[in-house]
PDB file of N, CA and C in Angstrom:
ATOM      1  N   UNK A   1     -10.845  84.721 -43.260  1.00  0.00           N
ATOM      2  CA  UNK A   1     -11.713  84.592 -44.415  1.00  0.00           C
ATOM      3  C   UNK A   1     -11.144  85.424 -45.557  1.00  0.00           C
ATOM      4  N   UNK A   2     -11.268  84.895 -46.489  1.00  0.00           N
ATOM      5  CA  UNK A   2     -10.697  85.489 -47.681  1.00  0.00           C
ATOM      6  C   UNK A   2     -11.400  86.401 -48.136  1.00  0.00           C
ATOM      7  N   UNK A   3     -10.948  87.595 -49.056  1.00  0.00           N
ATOM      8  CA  UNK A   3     -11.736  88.398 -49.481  1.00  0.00           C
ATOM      9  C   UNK A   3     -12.399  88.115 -51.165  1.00  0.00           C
ATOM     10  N   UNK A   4     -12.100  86.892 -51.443  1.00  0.00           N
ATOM     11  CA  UNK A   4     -12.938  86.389 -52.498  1.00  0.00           C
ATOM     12  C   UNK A   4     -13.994  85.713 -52.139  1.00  0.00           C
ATOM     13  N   UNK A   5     -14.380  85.775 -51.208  1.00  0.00           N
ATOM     14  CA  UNK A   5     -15.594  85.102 -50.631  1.00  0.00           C
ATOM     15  C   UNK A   5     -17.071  86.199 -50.611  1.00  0.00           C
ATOM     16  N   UNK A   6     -16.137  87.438 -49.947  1.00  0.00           N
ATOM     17  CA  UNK A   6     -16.827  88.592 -50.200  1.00  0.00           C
ATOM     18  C   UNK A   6     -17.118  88.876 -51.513  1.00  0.00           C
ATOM     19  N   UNK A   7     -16.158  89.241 -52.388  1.00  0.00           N
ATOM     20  CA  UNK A   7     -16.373  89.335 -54.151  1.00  0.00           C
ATOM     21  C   UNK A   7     -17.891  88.202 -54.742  1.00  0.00           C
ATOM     22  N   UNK A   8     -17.571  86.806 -54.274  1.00  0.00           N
ATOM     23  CA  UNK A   8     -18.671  85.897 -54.808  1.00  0.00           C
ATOM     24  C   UNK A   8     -19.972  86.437 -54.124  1.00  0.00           C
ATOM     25  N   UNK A   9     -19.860  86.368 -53.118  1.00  0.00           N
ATOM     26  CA  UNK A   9     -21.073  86.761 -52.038  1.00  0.00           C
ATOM     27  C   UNK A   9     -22.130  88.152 -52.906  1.00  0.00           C
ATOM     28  N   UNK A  10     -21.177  89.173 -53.541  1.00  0.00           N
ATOM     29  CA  UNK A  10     -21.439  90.407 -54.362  1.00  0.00           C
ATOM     30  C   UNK A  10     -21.530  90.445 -55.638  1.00  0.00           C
ATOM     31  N   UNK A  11     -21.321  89.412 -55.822  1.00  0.00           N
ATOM     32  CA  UNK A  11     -21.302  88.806 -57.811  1.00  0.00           C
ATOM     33  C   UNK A  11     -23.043  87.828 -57.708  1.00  0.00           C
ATOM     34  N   UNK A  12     -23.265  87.274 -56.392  1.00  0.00           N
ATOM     35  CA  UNK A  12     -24.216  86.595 -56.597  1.00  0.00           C
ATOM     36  C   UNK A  12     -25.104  87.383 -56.103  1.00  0.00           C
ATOM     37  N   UNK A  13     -24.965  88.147 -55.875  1.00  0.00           N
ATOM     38  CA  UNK A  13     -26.597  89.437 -55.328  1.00  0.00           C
ATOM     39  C   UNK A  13     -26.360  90.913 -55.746  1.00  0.00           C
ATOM     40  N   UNK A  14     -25.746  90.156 -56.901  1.00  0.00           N
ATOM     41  CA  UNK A  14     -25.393  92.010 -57.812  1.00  0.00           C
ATOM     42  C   UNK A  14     -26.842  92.547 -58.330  1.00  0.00           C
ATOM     43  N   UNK A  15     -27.761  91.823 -58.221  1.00  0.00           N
ATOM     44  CA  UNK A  15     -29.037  92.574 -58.348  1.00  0.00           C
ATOM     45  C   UNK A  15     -29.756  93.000 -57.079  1.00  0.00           C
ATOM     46  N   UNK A  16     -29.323  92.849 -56.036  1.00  0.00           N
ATOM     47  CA  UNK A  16     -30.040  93.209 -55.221  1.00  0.00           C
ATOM     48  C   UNK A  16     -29.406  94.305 -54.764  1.00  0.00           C
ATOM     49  N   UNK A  17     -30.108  95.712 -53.103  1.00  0.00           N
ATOM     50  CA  UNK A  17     -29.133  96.191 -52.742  1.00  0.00           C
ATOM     51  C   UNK A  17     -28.446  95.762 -51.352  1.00  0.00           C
ATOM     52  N   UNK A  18     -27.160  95.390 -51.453  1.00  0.00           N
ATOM     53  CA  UNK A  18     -26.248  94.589 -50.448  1.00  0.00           C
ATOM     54  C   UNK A  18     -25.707  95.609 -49.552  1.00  0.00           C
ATOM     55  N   UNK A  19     -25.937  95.674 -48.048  1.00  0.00           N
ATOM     56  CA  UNK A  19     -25.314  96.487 -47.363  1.00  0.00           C
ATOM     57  C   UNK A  19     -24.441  95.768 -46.359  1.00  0.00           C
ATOM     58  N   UNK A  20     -23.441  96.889 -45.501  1.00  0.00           N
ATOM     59  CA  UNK A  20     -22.509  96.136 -44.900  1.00  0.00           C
ATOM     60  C   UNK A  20     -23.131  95.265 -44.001  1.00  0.00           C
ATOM     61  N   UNK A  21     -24.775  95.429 -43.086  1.00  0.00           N
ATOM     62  CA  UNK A  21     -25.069  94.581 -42.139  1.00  0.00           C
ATOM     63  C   UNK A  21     -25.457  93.280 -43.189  1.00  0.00           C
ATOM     64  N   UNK A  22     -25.515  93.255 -44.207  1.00  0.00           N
ATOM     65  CA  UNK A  22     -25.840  91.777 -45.432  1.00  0.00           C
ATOM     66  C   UNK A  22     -25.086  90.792 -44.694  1.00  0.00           C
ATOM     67  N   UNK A  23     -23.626  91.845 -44.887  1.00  0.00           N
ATOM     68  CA  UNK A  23     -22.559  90.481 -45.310  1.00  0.00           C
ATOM     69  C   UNK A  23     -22.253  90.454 -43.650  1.00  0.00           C
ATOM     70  N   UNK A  24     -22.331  91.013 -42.850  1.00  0.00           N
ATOM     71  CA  UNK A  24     -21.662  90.765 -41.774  1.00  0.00           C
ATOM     72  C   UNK A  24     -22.773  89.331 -41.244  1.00  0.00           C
ATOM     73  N   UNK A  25     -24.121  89.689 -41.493  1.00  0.00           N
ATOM     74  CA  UNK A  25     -25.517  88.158 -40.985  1.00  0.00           C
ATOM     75  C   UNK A  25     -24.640  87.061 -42.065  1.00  0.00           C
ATOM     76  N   UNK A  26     -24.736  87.198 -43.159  1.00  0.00           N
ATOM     77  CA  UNK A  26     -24.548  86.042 -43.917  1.00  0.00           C
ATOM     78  C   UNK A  26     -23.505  85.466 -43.262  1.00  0.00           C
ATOM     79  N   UNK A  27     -22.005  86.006 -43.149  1.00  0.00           N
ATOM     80  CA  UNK A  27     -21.118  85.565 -42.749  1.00  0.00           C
ATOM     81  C   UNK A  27     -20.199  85.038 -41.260  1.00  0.00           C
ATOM     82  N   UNK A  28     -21.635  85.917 -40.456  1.00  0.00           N
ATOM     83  CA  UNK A  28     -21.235  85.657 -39.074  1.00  0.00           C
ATOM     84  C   UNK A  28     -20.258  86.192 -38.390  1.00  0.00           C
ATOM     85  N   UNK A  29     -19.700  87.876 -39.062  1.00  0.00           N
ATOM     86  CA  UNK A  29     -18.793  88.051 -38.789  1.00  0.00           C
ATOM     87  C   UNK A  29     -19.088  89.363 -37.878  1.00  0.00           C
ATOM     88  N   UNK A  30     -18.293  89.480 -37.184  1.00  0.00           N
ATOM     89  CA  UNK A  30     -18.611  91.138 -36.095  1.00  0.00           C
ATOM     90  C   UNK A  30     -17.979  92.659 -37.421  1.00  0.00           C
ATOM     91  N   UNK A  31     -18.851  93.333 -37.304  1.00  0.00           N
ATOM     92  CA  UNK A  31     -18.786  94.763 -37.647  1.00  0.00           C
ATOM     93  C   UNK A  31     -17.047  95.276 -38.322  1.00  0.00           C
ATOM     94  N   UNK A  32     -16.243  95.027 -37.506  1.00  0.00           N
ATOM     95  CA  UNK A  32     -14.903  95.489 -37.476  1.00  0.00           C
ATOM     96  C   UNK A  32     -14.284  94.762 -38.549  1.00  0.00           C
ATOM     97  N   UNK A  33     -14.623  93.243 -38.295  1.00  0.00           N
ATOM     98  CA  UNK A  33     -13.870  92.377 -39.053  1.00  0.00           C
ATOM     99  C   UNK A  33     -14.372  92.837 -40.607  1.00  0.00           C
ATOM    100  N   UNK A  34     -15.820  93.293 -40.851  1.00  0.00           N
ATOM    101  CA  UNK A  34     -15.997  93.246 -42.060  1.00  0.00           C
ATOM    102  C   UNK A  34     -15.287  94.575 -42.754  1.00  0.00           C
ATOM    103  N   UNK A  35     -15.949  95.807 -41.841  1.00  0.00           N
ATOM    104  CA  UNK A  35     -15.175  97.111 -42.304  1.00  0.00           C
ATOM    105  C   UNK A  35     -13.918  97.097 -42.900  1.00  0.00           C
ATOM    106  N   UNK A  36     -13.025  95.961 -42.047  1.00  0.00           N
ATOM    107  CA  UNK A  36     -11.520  95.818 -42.404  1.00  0.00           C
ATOM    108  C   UNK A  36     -11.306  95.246 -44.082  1.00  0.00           C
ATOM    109  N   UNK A  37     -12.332  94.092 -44.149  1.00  0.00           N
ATOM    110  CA  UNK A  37     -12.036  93.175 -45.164  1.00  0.00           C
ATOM    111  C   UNK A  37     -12.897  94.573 -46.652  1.00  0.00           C
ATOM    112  N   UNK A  38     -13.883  95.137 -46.147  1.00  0.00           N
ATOM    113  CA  UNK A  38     -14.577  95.835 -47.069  1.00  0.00           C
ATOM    114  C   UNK A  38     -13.374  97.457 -47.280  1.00  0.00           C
ATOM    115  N   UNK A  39     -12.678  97.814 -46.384  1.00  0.00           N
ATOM    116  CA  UNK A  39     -12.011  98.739 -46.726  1.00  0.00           C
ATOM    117  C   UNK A  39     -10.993  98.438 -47.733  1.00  0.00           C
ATOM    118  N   UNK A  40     -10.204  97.165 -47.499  1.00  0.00           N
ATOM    119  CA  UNK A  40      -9.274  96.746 -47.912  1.00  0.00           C
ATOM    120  C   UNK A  40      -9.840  96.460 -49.862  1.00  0.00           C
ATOM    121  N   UNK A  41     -10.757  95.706 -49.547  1.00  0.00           N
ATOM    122  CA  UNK A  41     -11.758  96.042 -51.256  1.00  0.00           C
ATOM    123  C   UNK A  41     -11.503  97.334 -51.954  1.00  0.00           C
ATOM    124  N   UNK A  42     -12.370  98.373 -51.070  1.00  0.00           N
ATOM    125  CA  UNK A  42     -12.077  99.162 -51.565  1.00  0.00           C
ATOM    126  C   UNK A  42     -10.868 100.166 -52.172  1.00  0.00           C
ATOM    127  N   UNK A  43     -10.055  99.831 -51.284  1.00  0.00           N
ATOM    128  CA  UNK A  43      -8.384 100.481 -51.767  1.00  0.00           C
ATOM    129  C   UNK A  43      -7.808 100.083 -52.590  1.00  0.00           C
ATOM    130  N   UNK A  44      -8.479  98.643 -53.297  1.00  0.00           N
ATOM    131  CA  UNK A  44      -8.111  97.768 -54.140  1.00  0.00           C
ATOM    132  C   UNK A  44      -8.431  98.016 -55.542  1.00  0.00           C
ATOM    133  N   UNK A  45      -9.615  98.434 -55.795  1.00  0.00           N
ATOM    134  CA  UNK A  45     -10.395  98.880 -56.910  1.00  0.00           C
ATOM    135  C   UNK A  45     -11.567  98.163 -56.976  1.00  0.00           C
ATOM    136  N   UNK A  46     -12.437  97.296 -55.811  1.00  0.00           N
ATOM    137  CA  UNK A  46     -13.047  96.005 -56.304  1.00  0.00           C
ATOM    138  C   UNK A  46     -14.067  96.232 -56.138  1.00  0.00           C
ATOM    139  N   UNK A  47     -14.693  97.059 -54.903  1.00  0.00           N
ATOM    140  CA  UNK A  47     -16.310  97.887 -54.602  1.00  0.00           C
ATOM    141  C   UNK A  47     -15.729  99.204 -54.731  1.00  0.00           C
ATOM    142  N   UNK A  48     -17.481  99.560 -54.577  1.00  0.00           N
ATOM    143  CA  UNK A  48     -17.784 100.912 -54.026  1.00  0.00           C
ATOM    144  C   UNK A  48     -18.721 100.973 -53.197  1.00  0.00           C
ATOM    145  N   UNK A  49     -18.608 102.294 -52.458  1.00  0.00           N
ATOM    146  CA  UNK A  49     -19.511 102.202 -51.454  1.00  0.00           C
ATOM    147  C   UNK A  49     -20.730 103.312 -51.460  1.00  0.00           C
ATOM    148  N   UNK A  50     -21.530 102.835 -51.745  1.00  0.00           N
ATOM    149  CA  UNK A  50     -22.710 103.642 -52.839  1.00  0.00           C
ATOM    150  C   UNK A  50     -23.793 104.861 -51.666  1.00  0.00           C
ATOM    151  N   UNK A  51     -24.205 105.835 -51.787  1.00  0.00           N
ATOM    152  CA  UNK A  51     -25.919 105.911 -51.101  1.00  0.00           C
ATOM    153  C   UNK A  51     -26.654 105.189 -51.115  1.00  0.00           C
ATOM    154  N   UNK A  52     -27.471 104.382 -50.489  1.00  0.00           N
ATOM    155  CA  UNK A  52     -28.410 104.122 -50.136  1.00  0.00           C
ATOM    156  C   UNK A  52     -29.715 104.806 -50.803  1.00  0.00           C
ATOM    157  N   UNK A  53     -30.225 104.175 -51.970  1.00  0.00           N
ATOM    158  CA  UNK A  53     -31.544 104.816 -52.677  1.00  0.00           C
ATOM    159  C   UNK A  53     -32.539 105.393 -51.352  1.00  0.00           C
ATOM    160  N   UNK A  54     -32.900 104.872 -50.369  1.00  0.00           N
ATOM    161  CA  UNK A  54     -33.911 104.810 -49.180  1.00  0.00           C
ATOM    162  C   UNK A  54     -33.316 105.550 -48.001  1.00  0.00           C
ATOM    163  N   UNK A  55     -32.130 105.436 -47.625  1.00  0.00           N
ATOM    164  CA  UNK A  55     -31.605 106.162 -46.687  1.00  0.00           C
ATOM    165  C   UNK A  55     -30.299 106.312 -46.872  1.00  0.00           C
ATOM    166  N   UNK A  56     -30.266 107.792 -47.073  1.00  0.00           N
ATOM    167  CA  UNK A  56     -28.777 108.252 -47.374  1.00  0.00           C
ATOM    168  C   UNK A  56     -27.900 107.847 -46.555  1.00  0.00           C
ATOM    169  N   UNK A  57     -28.308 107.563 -45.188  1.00  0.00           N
ATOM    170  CA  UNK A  57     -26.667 107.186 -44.007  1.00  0.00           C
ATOM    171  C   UNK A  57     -26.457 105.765 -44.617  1.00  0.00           C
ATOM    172  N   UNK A  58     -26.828 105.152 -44.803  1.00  0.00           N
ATOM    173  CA  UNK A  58     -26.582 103.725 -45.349  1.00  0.00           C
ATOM    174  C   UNK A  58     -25.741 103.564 -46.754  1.00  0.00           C
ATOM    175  N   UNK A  59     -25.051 102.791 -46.686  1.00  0.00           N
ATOM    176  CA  UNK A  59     -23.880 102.658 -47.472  1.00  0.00           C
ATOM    177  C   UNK A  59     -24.141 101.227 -48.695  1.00  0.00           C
ATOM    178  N   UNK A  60     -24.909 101.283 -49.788  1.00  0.00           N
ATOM    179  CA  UNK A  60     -24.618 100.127 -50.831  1.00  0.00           C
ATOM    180  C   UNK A  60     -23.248  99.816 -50.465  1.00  0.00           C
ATOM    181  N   UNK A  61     -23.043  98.394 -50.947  1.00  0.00           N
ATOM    182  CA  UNK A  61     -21.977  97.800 -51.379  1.00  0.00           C
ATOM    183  C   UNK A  61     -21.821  96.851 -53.175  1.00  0.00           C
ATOM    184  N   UNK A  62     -21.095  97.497 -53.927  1.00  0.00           N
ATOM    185  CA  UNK A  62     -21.420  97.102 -55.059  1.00  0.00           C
ATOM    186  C   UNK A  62     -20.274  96.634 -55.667  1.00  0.00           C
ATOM    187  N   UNK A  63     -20.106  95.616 -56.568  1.00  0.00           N
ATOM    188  CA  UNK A  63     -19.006  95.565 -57.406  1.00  0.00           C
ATOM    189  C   UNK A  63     -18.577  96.380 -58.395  1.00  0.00           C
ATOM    190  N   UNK A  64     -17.067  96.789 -58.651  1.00  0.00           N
ATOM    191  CA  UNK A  64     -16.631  97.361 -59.562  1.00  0.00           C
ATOM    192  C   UNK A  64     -16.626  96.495 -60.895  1.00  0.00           C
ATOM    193  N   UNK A  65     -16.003  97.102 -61.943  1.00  0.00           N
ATOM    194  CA  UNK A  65     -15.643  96.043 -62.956  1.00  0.00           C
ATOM    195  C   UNK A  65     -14.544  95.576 -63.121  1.00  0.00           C
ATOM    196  N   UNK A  66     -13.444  95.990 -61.982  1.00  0.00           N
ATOM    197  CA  UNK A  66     -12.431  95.097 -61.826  1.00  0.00           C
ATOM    198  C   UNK A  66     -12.820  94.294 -60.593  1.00  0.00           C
ATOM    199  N   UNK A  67     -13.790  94.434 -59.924  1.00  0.00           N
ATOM    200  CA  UNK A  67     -14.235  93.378 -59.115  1.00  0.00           C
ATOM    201  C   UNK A  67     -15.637  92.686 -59.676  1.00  0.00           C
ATOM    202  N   UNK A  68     -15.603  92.580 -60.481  1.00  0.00           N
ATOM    203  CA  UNK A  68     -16.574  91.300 -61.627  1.00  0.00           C
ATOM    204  C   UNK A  68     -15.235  90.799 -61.930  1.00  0.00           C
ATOM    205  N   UNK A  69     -14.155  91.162 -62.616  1.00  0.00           N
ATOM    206  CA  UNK A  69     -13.564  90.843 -63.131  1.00  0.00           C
ATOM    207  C   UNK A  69     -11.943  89.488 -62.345  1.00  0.00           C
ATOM    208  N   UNK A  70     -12.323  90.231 -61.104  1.00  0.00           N
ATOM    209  CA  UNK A  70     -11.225  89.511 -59.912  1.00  0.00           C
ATOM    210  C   UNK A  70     -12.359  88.395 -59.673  1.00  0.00           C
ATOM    211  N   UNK A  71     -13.386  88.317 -59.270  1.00  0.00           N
ATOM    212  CA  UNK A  71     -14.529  87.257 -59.298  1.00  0.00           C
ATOM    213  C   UNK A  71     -14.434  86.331 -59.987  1.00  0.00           C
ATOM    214  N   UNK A  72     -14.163  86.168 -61.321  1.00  0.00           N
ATOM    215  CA  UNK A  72     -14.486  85.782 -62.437  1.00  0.00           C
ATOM    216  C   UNK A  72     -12.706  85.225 -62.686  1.00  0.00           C
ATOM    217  N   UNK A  73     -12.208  85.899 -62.291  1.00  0.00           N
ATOM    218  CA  UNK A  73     -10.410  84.986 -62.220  1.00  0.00           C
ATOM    219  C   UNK A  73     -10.650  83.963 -61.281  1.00  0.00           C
ATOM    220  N   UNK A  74     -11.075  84.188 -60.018  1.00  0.00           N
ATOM    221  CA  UNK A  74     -10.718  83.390 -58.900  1.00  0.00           C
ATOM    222  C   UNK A  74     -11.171  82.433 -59.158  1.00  0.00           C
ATOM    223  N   UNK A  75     -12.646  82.711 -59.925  1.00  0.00           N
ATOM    224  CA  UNK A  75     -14.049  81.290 -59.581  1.00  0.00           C
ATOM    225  C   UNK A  75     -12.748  80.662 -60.994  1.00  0.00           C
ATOM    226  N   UNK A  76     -12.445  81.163 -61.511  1.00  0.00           N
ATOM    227  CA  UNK A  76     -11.707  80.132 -62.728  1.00  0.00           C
ATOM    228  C   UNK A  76     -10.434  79.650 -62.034  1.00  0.00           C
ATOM    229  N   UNK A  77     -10.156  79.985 -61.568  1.00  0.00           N
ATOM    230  CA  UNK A  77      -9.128  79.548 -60.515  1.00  0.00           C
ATOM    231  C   UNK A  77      -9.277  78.294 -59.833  1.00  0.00           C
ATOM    232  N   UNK A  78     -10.452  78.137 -58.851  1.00  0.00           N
ATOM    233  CA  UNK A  78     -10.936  77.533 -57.844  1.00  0.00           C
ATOM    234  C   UNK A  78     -11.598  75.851 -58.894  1.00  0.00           C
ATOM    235  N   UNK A  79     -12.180  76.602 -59.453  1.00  0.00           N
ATOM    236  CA  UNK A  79     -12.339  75.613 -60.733  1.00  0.00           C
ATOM    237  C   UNK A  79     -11.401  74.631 -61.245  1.00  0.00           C
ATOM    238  N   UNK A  80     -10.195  75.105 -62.078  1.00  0.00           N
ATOM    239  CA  UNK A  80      -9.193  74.404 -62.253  1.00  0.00           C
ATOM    240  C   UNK A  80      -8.168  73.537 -61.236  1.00  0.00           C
ATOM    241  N   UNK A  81      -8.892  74.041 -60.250  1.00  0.00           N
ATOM    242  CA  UNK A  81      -7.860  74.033 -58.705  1.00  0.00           C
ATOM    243  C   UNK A  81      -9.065  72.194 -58.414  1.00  0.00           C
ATOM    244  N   UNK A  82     -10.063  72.757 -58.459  1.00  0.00           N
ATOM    245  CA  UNK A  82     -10.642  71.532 -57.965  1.00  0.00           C
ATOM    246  C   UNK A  82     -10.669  70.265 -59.159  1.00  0.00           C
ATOM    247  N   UNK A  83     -11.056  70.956 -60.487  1.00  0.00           N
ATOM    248  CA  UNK A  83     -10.651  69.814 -61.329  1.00  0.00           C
ATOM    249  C   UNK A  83      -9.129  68.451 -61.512  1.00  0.00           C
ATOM    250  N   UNK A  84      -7.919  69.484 -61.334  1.00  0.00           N
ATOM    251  CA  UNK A  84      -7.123  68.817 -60.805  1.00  0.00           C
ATOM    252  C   UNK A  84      -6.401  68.274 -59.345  1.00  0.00           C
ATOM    253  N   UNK A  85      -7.303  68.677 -58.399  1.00  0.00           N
ATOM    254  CA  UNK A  85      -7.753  67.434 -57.521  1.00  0.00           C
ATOM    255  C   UNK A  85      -8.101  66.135 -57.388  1.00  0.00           C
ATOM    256  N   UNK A  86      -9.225  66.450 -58.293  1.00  0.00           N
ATOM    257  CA  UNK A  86     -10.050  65.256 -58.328  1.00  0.00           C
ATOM    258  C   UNK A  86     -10.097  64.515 -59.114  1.00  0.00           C
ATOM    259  N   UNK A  87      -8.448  65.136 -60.095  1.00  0.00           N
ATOM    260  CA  UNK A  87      -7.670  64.267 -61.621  1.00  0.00           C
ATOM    261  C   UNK A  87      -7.012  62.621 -60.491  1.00  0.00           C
ATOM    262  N   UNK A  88      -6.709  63.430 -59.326  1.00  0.00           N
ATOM    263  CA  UNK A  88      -5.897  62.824 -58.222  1.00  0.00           C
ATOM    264  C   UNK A  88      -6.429  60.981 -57.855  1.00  0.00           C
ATOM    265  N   UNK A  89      -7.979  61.040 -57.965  1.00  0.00           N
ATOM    266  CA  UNK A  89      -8.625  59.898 -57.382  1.00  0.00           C
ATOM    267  C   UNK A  89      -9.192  58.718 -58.363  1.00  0.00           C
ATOM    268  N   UNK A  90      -9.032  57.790 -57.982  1.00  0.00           N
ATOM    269  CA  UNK A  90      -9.966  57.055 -58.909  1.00  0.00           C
ATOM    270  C   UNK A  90     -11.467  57.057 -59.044  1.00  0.00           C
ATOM    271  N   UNK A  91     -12.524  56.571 -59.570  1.00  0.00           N
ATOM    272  CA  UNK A  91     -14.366  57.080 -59.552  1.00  0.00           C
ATOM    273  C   UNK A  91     -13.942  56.241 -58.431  1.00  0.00           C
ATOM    274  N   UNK A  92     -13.698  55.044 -57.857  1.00  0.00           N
ATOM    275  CA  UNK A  92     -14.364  54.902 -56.281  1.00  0.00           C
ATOM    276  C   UNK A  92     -14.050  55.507 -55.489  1.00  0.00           C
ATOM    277  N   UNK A  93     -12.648  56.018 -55.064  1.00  0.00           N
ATOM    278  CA  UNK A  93     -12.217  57.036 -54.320  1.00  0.00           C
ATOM    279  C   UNK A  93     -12.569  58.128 -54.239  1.00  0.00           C
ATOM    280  N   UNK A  94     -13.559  58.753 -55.348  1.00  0.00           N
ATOM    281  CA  UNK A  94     -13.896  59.755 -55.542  1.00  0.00           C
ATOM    282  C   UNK A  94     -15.410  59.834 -54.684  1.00  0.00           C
ATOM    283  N   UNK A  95     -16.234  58.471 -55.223  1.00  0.00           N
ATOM    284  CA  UNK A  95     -16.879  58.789 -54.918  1.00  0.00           C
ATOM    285  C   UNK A  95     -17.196  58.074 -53.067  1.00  0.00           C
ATOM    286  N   UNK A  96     -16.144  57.429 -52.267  1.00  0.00           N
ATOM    287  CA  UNK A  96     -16.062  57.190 -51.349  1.00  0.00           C
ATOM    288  C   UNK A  96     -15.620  58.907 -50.279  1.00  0.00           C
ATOM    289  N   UNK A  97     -15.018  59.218 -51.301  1.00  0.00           N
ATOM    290  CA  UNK A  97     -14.538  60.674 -50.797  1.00  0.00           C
ATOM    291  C   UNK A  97     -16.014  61.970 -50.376  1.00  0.00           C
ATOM    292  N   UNK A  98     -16.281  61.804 -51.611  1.00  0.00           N
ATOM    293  CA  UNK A  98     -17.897  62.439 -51.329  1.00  0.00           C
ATOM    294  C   UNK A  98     -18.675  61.934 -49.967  1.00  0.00           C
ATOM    295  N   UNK A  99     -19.037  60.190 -50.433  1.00  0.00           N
ATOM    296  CA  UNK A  99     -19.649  59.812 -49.284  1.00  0.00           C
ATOM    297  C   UNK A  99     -19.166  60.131 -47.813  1.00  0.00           C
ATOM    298  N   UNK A 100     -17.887  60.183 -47.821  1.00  0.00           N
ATOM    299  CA  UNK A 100     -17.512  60.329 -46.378  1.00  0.00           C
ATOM    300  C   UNK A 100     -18.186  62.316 -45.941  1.00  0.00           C
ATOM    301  N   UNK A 101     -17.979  62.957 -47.282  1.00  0.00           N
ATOM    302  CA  UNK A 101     -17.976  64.300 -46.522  1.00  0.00           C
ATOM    303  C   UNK A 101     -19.275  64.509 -46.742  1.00  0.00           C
ATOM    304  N   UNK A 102     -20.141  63.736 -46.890  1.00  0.00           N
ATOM    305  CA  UNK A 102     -21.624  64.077 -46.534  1.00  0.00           C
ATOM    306  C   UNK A 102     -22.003  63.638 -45.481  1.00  0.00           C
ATOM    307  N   UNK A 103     -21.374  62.827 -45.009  1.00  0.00           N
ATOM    308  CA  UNK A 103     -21.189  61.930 -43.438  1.00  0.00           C
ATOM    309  C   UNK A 103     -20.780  62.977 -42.490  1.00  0.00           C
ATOM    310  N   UNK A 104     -20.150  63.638 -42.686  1.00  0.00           N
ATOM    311  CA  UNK A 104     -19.483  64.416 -42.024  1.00  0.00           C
ATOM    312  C   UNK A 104     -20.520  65.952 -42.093  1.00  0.00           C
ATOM    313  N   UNK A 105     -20.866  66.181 -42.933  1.00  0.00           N
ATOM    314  CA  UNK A 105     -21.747  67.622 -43.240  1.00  0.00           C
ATOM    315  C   UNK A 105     -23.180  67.188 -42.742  1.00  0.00           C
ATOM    316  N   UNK A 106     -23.761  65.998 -42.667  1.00  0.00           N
ATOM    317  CA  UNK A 106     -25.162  65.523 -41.962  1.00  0.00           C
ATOM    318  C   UNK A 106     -24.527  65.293 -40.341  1.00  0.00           C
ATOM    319  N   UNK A 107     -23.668  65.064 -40.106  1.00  0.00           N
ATOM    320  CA  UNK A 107     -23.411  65.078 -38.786  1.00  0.00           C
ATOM    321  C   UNK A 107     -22.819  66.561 -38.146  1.00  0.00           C
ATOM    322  N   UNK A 108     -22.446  67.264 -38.724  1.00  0.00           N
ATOM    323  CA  UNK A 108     -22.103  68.985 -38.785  1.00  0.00           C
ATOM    324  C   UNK A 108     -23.871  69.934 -38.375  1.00  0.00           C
ATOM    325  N   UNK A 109     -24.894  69.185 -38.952  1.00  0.00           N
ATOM    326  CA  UNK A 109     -25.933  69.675 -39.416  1.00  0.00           C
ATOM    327  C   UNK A 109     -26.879  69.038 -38.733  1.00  0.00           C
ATOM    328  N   UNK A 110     -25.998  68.331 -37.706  1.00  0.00           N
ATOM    329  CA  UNK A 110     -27.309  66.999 -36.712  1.00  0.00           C
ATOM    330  C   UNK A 110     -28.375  66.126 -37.618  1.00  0.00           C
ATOM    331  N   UNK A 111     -28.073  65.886 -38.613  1.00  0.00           N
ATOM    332  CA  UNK A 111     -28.502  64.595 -39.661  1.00  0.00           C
ATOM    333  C   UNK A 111     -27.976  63.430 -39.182  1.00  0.00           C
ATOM    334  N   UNK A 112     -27.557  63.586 -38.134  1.00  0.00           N
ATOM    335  CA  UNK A 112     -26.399  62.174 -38.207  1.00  0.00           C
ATOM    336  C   UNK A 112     -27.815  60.673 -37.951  1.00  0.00           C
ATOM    337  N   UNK A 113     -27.452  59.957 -38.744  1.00  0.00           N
ATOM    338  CA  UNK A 113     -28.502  58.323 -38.662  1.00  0.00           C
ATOM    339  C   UNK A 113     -27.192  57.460 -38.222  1.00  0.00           C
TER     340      UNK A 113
END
């Protein structure tokens, strides 16, 4: 898993307070794996790892402003990345393309008819 996933995940609940057990439920990931991906943030410049307003042993996780700022590259990134993709198809292909991966995401999700 990438660590821009983490960045979005922290750009979209920058109002709330996000701790490491947040992201490890959201993401399904075991303890270690996250520490790794959240240390590596941090050595980076992209969080910090805050007190806890309520309980000091507890660790916020917050964005820096070069991690708003790495957020805010990538999602423009990912953006342009998908726009010229989908320069790739014609509207039926496009939208046969959709149909199939909702076929696929209702059957992922036991929707399947």
């Amino acid at each position: 898993m990438g660590n821009s996933f983490i960045l979005r995940f922290l750009n979209e609940h920058k109002d709330e307070n996000i701790y490491q057990k947040d992201i490890e439920k959201f993401f399904g990931l075991k303890k270690s794996t996250i520490t790794s991906i959240l240390n590596s943030l941090e050595d980076a410049g992209y969080i910090e790892r805050k007190v806890g307003k309520d309980d000091g042993r507890l660790r916020r996780i917050v964005l820096t402003e070069k991690g708003f700022a790495m957020n805010e590259k990538v999602h423009n990134e990912f953006e342009t990345l998908e726009e010229n993709m989908f320069n790739l198809f014609s509207e039926d292909e496009y939208n046969n393309l959709i149909a199939s991966l909702e076929k696929i995401r209702n059957y992922l999700e036991g929707k399947d008819d």
